[in-house]
PDB file of N, CA and C in Angstrom:
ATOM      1  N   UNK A   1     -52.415  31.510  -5.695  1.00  0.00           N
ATOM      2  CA  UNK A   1     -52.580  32.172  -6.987  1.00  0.00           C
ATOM      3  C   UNK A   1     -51.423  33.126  -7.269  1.00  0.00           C
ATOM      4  N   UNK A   2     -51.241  33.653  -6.075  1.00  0.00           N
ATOM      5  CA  UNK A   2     -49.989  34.844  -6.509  1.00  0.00           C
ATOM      6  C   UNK A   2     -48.360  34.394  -6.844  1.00  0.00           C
ATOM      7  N   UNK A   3     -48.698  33.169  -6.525  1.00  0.00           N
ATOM      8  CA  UNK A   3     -47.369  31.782  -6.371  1.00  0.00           C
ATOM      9  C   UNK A   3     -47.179  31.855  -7.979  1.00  0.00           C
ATOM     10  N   UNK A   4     -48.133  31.354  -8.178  1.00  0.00           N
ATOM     11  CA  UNK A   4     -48.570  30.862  -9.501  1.00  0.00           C
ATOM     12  C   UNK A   4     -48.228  32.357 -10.868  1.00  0.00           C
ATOM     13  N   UNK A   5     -48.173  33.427 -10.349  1.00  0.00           N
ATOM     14  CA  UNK A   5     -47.671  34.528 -10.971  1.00  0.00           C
ATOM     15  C   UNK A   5     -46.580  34.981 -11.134  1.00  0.00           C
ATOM     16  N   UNK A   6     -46.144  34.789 -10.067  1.00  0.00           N
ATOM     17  CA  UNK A   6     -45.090  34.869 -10.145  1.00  0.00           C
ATOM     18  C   UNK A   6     -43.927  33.442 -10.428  1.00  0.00           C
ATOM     19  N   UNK A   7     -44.597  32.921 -10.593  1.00  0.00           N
ATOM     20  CA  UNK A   7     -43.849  31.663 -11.174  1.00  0.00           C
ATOM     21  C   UNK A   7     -43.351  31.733 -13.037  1.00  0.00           C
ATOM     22  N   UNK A   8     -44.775  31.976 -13.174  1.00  0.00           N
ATOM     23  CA  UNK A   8     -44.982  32.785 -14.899  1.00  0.00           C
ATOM     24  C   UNK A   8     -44.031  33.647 -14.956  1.00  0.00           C
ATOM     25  N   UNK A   9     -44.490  34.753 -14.343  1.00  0.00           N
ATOM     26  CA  UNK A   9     -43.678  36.059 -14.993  1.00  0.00           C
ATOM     27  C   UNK A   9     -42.265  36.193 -15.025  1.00  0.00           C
ATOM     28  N   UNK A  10     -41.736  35.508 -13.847  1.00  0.00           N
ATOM     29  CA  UNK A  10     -40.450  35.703 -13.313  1.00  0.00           C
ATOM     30  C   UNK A  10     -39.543  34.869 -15.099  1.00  0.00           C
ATOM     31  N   UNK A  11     -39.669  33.917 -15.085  1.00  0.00           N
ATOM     32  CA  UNK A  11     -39.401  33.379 -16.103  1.00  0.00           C
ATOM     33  C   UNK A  11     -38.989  33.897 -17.700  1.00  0.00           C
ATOM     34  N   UNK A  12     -40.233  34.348 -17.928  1.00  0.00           N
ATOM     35  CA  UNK A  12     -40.792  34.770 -19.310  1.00  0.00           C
ATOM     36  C   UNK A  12     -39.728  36.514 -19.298  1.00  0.00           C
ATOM     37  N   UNK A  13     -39.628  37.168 -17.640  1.00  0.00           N
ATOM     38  CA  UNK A  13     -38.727  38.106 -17.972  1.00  0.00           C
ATOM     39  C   UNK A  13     -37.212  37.903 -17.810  1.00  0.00           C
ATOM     40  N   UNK A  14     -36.760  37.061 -17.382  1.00  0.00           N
ATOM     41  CA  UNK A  14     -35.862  36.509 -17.591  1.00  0.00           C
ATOM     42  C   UNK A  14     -35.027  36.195 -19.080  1.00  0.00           C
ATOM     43  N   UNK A  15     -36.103  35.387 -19.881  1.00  0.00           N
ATOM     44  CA  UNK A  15     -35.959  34.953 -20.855  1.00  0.00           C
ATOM     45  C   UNK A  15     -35.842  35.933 -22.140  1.00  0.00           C
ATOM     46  N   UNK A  16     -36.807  37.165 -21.526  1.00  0.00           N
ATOM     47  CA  UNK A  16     -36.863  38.630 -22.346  1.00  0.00           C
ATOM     48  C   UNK A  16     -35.452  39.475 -22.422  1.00  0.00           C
ATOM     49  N   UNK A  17     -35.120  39.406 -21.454  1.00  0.00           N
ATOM     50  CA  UNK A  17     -34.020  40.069 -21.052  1.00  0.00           C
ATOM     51  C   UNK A  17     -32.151  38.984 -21.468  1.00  0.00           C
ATOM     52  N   UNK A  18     -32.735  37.892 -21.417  1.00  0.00           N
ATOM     53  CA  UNK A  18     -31.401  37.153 -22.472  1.00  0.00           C
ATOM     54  C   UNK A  18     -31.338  37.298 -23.480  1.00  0.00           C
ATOM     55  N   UNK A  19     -32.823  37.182 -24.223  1.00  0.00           N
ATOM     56  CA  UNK A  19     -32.968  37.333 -25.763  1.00  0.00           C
ATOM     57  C   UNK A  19     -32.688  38.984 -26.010  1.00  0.00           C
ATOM     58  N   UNK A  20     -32.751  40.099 -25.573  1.00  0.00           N
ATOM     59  CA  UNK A  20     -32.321  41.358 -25.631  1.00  0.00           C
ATOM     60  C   UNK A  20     -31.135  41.156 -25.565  1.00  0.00           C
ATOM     61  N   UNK A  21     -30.580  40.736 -24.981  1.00  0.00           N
ATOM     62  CA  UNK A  21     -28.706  41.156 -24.535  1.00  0.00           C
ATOM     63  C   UNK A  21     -28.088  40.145 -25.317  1.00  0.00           C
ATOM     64  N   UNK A  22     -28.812  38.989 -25.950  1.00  0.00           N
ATOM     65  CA  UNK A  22     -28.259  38.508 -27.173  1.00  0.00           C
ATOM     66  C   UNK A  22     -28.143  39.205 -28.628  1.00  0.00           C
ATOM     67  N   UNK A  23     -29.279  40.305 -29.006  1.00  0.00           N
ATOM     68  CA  UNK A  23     -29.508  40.757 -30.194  1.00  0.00           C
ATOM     69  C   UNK A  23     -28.539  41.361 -29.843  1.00  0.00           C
ATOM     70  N   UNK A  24     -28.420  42.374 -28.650  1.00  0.00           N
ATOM     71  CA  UNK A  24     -27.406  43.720 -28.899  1.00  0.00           C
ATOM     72  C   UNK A  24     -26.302  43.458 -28.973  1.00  0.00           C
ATOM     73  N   UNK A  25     -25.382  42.231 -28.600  1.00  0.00           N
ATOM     74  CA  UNK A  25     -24.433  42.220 -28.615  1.00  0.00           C
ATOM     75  C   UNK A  25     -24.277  41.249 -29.728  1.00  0.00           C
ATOM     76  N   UNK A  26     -25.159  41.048 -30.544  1.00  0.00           N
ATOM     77  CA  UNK A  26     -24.727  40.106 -32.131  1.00  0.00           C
ATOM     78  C   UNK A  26     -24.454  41.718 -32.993  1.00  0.00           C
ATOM     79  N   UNK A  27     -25.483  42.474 -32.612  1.00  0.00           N
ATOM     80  CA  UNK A  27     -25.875  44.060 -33.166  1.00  0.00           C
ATOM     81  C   UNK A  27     -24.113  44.879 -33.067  1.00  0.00           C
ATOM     82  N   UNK A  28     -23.604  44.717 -31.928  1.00  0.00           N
ATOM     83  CA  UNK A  28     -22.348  45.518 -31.670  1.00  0.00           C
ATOM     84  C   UNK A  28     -21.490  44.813 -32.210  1.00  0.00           C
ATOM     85  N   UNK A  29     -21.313  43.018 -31.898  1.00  0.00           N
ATOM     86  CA  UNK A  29     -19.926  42.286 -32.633  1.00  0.00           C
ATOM     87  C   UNK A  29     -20.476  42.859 -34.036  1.00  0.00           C
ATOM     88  N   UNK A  30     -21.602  43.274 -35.017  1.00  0.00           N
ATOM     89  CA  UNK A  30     -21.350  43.034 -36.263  1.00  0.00           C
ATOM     90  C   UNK A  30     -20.889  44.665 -36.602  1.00  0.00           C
ATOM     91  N   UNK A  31     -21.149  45.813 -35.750  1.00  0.00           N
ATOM     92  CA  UNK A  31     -20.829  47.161 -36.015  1.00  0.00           C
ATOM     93  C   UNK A  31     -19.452  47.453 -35.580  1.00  0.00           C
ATOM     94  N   UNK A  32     -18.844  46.738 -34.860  1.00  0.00           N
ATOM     95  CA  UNK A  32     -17.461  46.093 -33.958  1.00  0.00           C
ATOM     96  C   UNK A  32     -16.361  45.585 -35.670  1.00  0.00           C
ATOM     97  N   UNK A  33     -17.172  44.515 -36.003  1.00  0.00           N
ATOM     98  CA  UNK A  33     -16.431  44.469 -37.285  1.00  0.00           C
ATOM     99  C   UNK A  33     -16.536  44.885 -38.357  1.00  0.00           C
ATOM    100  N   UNK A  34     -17.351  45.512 -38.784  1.00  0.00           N
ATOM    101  CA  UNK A  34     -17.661  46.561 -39.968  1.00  0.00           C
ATOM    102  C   UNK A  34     -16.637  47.706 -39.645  1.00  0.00           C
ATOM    103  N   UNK A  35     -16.442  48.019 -38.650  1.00  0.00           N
ATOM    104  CA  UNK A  35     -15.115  49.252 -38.071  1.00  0.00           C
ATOM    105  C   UNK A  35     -13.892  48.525 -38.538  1.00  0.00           C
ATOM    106  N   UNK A  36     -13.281  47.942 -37.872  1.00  0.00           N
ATOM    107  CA  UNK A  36     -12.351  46.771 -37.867  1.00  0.00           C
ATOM    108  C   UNK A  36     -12.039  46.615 -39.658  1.00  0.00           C
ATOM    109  N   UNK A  37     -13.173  46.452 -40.284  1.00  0.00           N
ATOM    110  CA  UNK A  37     -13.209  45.893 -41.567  1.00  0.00           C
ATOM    111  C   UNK A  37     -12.808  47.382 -42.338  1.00  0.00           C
ATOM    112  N   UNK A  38     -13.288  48.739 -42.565  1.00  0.00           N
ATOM    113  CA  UNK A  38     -13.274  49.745 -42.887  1.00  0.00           C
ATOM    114  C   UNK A  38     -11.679  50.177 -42.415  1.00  0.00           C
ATOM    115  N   UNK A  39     -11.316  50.485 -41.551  1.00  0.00           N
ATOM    116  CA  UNK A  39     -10.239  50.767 -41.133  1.00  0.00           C
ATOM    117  C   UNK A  39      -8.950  50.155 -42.083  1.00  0.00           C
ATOM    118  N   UNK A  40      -9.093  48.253 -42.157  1.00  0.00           N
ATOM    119  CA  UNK A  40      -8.138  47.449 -42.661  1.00  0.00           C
ATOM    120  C   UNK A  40      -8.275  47.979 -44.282  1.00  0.00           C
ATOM    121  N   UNK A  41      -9.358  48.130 -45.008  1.00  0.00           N
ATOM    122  CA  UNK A  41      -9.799  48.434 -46.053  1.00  0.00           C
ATOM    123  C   UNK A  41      -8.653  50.123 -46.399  1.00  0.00           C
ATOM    124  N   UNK A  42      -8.913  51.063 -45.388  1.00  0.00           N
ATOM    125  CA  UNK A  42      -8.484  52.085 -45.279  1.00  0.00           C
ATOM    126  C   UNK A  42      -7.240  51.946 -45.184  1.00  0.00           C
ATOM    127  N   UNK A  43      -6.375  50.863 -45.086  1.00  0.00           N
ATOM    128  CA  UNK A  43      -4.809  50.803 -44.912  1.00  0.00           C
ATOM    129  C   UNK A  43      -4.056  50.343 -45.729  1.00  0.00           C
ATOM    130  N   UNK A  44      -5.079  49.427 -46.252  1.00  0.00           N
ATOM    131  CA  UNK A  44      -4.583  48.171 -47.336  1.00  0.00           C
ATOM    132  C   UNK A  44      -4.595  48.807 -48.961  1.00  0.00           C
ATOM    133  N   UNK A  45      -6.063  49.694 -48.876  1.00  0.00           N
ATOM    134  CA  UNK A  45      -6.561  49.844 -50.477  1.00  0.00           C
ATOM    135  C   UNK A  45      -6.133  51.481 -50.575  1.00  0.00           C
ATOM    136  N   UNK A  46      -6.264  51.764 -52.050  1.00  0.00           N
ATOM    137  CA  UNK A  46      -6.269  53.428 -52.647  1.00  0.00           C
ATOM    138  C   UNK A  46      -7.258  53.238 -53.860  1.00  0.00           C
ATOM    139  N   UNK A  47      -7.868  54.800 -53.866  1.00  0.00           N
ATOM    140  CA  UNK A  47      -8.587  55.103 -55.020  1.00  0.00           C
ATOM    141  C   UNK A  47      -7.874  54.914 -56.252  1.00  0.00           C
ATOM    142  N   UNK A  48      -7.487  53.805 -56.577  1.00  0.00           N
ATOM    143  CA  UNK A  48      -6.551  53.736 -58.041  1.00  0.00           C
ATOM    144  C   UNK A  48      -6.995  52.843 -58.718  1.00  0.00           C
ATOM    145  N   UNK A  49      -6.630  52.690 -60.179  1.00  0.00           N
ATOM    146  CA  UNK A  49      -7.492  51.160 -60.937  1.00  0.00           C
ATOM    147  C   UNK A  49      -6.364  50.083 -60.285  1.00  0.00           C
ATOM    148  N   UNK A  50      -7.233  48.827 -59.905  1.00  0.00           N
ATOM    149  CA  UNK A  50      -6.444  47.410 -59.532  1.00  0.00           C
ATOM    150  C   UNK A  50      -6.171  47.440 -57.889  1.00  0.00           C
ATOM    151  N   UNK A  51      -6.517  48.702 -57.236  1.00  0.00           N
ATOM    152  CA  UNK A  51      -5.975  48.136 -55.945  1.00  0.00           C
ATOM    153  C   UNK A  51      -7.105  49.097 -54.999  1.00  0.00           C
ATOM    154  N   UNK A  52      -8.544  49.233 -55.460  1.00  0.00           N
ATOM    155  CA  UNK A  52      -9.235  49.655 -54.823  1.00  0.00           C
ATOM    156  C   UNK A  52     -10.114  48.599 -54.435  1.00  0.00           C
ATOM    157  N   UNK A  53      -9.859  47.731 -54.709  1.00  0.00           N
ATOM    158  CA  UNK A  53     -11.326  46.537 -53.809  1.00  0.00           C
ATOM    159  C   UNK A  53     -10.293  45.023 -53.473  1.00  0.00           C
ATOM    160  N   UNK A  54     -10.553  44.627 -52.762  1.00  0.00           N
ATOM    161  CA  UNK A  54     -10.059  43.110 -51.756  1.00  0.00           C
ATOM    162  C   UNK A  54     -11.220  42.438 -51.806  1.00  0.00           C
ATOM    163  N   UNK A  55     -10.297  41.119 -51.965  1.00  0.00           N
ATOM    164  CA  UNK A  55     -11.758  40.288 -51.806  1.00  0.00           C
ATOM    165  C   UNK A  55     -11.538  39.678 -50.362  1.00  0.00           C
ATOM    166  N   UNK A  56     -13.111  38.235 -50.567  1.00  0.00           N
ATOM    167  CA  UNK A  56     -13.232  38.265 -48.801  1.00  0.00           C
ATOM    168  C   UNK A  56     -12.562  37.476 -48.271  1.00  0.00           C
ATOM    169  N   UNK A  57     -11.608  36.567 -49.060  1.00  0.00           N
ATOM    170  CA  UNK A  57     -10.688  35.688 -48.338  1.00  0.00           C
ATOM    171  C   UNK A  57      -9.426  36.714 -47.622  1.00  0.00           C
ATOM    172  N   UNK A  58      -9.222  37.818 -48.718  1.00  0.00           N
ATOM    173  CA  UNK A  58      -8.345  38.978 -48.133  1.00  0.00           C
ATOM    174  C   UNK A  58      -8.372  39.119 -47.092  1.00  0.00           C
ATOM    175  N   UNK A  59      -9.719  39.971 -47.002  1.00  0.00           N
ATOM    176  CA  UNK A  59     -10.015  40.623 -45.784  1.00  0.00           C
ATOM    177  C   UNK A  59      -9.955  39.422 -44.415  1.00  0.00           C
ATOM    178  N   UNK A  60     -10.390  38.219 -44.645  1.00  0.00           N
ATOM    179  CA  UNK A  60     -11.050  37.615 -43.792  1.00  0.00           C
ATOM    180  C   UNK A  60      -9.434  37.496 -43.266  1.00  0.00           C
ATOM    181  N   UNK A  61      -8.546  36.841 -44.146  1.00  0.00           N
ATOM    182  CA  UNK A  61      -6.897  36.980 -43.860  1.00  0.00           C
ATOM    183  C   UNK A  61      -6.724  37.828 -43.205  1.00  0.00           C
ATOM    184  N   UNK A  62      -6.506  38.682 -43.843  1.00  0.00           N
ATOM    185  CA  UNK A  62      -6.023  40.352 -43.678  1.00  0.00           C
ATOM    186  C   UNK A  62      -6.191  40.611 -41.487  1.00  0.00           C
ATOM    187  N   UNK A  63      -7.854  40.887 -41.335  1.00  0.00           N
ATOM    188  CA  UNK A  63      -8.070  40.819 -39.576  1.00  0.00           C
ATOM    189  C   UNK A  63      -8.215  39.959 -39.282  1.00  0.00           C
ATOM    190  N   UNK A  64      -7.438  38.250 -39.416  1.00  0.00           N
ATOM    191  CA  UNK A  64      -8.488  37.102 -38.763  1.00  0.00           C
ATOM    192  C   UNK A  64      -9.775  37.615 -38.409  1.00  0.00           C
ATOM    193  N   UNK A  65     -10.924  36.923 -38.856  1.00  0.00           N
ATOM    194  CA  UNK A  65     -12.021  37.100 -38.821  1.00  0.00           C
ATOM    195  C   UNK A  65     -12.981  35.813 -40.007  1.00  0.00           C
ATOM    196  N   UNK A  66     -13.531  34.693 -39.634  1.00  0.00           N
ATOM    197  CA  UNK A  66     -13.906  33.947 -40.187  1.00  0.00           C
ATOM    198  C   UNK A  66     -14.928  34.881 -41.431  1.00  0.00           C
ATOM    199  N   UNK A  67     -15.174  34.094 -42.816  1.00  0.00           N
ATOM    200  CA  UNK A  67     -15.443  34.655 -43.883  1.00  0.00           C
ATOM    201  C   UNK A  67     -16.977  34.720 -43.600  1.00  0.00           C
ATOM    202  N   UNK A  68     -17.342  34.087 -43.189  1.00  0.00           N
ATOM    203  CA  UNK A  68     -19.214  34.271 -42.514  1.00  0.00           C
ATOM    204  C   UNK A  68     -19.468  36.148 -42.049  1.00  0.00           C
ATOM    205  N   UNK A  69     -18.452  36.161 -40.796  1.00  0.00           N
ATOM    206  CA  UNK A  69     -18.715  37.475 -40.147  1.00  0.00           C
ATOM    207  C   UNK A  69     -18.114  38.937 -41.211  1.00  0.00           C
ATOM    208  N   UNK A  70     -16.947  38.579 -41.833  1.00  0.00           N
ATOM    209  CA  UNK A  70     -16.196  39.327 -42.473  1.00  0.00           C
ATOM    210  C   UNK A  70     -17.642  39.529 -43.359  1.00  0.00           C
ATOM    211  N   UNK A  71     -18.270  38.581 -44.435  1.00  0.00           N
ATOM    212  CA  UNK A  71     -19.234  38.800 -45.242  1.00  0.00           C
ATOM    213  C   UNK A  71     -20.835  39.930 -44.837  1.00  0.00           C
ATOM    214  N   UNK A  72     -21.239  39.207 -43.539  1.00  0.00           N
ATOM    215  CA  UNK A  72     -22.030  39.889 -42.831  1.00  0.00           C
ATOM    216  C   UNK A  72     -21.753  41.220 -42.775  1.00  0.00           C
ATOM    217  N   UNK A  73     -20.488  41.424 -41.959  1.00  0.00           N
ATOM    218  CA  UNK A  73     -20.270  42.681 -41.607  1.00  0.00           C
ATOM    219  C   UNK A  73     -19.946  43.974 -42.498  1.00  0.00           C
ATOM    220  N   UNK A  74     -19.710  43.004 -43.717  1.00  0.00           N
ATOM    221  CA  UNK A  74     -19.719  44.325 -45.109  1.00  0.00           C
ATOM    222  C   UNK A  74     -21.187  44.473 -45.635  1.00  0.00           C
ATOM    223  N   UNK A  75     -21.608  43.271 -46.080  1.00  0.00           N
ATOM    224  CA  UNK A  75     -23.283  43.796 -45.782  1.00  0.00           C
ATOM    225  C   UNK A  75     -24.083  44.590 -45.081  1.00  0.00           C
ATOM    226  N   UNK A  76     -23.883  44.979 -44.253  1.00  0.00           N
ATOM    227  CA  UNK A  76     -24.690  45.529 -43.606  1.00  0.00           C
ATOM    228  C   UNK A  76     -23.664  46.781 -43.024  1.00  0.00           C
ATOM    229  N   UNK A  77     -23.234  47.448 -43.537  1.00  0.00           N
ATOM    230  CA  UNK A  77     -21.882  48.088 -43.637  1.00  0.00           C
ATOM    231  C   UNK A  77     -22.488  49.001 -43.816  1.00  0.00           C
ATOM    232  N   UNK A  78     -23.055  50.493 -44.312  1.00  0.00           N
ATOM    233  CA  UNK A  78     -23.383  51.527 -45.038  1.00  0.00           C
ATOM    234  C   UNK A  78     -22.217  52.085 -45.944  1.00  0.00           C
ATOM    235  N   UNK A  79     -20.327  51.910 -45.174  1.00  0.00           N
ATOM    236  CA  UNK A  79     -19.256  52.530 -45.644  1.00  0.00           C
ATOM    237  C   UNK A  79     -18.638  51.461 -46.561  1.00  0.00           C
ATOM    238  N   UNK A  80     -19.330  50.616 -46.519  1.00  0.00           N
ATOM    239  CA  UNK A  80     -18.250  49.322 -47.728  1.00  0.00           C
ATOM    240  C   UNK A  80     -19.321  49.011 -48.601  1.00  0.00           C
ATOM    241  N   UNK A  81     -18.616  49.327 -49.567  1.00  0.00           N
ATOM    242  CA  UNK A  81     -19.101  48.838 -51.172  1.00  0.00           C
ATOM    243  C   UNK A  81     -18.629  47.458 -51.449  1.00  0.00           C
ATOM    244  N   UNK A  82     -20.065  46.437 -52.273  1.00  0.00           N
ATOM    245  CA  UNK A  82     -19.629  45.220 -52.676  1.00  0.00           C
ATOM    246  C   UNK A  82     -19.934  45.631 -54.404  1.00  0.00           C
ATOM    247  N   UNK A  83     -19.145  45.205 -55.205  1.00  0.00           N
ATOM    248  CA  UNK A  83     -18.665  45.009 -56.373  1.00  0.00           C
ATOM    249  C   UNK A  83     -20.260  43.899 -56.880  1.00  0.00           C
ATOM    250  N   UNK A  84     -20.637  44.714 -57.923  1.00  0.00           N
ATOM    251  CA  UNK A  84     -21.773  43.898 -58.626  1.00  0.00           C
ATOM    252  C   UNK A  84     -21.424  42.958 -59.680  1.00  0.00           C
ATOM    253  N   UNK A  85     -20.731  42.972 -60.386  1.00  0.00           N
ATOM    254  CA  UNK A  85     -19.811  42.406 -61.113  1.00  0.00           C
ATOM    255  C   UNK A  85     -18.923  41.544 -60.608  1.00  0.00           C
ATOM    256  N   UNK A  86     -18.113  41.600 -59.414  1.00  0.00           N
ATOM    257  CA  UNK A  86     -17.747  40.942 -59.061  1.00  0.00           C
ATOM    258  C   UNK A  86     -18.372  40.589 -57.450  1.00  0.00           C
ATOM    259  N   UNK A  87     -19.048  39.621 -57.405  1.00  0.00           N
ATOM    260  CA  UNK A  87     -19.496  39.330 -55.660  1.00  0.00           C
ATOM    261  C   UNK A  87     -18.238  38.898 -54.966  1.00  0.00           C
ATOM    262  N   UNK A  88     -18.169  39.672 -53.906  1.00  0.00           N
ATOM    263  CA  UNK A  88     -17.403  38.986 -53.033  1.00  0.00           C
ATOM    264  C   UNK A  88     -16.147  39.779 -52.872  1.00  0.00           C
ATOM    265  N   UNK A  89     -15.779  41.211 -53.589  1.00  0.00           N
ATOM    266  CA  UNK A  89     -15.468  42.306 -53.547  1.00  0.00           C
ATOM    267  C   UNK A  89     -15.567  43.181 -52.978  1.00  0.00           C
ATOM    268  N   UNK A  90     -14.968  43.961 -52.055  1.00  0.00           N
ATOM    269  CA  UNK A  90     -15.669  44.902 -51.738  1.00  0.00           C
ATOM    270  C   UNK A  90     -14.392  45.854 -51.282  1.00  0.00           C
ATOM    271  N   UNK A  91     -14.988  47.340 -50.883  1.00  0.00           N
ATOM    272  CA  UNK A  91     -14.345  48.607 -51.272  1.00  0.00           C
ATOM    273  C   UNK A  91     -14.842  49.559 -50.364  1.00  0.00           C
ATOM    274  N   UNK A  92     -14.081  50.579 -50.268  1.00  0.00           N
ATOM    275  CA  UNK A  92     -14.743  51.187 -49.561  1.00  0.00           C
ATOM    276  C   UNK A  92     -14.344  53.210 -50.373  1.00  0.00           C
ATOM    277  N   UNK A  93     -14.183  52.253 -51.003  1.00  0.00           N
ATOM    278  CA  UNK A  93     -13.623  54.122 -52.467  1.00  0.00           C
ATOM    279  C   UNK A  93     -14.944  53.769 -53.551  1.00  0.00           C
ATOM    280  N   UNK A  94     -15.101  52.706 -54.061  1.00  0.00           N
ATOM    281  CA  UNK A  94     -16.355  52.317 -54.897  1.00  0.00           C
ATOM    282  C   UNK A  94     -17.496  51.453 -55.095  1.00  0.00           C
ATOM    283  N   UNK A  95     -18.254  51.185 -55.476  1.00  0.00           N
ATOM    284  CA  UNK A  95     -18.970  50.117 -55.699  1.00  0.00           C
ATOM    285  C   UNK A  95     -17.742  49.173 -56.752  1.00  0.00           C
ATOM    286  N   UNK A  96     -17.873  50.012 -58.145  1.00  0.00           N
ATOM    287  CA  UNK A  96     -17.156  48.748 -58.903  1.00  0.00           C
ATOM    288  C   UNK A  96     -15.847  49.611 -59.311  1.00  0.00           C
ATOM    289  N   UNK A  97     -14.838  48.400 -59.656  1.00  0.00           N
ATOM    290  CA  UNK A  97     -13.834  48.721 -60.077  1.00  0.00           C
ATOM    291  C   UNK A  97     -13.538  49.720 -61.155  1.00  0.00           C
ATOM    292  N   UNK A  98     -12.291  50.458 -60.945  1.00  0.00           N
ATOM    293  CA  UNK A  98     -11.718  51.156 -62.372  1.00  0.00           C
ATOM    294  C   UNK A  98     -11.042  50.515 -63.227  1.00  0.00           C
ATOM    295  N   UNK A  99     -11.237  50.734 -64.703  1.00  0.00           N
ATOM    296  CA  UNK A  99     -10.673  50.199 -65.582  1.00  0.00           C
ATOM    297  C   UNK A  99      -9.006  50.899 -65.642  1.00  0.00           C
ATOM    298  N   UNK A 100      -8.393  49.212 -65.693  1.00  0.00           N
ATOM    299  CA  UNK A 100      -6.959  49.803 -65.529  1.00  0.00           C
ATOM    300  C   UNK A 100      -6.534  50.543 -66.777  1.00  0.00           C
ATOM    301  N   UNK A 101      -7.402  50.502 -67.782  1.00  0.00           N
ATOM    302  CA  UNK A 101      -7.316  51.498 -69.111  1.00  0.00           C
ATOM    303  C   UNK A 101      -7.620  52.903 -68.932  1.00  0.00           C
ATOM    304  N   UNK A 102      -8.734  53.703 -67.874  1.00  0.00           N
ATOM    305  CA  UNK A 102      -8.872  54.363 -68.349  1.00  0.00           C
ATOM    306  C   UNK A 102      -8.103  55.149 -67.790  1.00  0.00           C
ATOM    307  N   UNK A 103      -8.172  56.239 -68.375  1.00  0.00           N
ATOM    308  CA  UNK A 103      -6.834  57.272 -68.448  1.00  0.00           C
ATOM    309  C   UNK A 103      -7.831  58.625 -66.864  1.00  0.00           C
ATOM    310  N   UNK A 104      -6.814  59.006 -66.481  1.00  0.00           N
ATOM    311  CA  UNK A 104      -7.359  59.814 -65.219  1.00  0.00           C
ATOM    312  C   UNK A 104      -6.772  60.981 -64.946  1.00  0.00           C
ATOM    313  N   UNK A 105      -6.946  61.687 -65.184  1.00  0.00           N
ATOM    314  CA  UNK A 105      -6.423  63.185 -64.692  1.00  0.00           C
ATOM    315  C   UNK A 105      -6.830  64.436 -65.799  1.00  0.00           C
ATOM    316  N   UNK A 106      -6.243  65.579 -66.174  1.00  0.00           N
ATOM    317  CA  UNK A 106      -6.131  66.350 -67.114  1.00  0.00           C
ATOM    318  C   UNK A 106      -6.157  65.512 -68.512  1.00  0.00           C
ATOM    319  N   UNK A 107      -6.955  66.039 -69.479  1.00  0.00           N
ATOM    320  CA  UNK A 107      -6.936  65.576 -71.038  1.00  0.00           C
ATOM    321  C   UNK A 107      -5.971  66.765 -71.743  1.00  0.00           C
ATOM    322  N   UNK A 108      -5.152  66.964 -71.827  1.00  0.00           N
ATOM    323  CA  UNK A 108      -4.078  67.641 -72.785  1.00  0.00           C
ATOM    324  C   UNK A 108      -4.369  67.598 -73.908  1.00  0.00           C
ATOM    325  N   UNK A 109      -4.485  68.564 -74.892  1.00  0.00           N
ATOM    326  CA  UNK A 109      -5.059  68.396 -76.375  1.00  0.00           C
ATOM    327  C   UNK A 109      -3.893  69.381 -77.133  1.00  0.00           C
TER     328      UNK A 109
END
């Protein structure tokens, strides 16, 4: 009987303990590239109209990084903004773009 228990258990914790050390390290590659992604964002872009958001072929260019993970990893990002207007945008100065019209600084009258 005790054969038989340990036949079970041994297994089932085994199997507990792969499936754990699989989540955490899908959990770290995706917080791994959300850094990675923020940083490149931080080098590439400025708070200005026309050159504050990249899209994801950019980025995915930009760090090699296939467009699946690059996508993921801005999702679930808290520091990168995706563009509602435009999907597939994203930023890390705004959600959506500035109009290259509007005028920015002091109003002089």
């Amino acid at each position: 009987m005790k054969n038989y228990v340990i036949a079970i258990v041994i297994p089932l914790i085994i199997a507990l303990l792969t499936w754990g050390a699989t989540a955490i390290y899908k959990r770290v590659r995706i917080l791994r590239d959300g850094c990675k992604i923020q940083r490149w964002l931080d080098s590439t872009t400025c708070d200005e109209p026309g050159e504050s958001h990249k899209s994801l072929l950019e980025i995915s260019e930009g760090i090699c990084l296939s467009k699946e993970r690059v996508r993921v990893a801005c999702l679930l990002s808290s520091r990168i903004f995706q563009s509602i207007t435009n999907p597939g945008n994203y930023s890390i100065w705004r959600q959506e773009p500035q109009s290259i019209y509007e005028k920015r600084g002091l109003l002089i009258l």
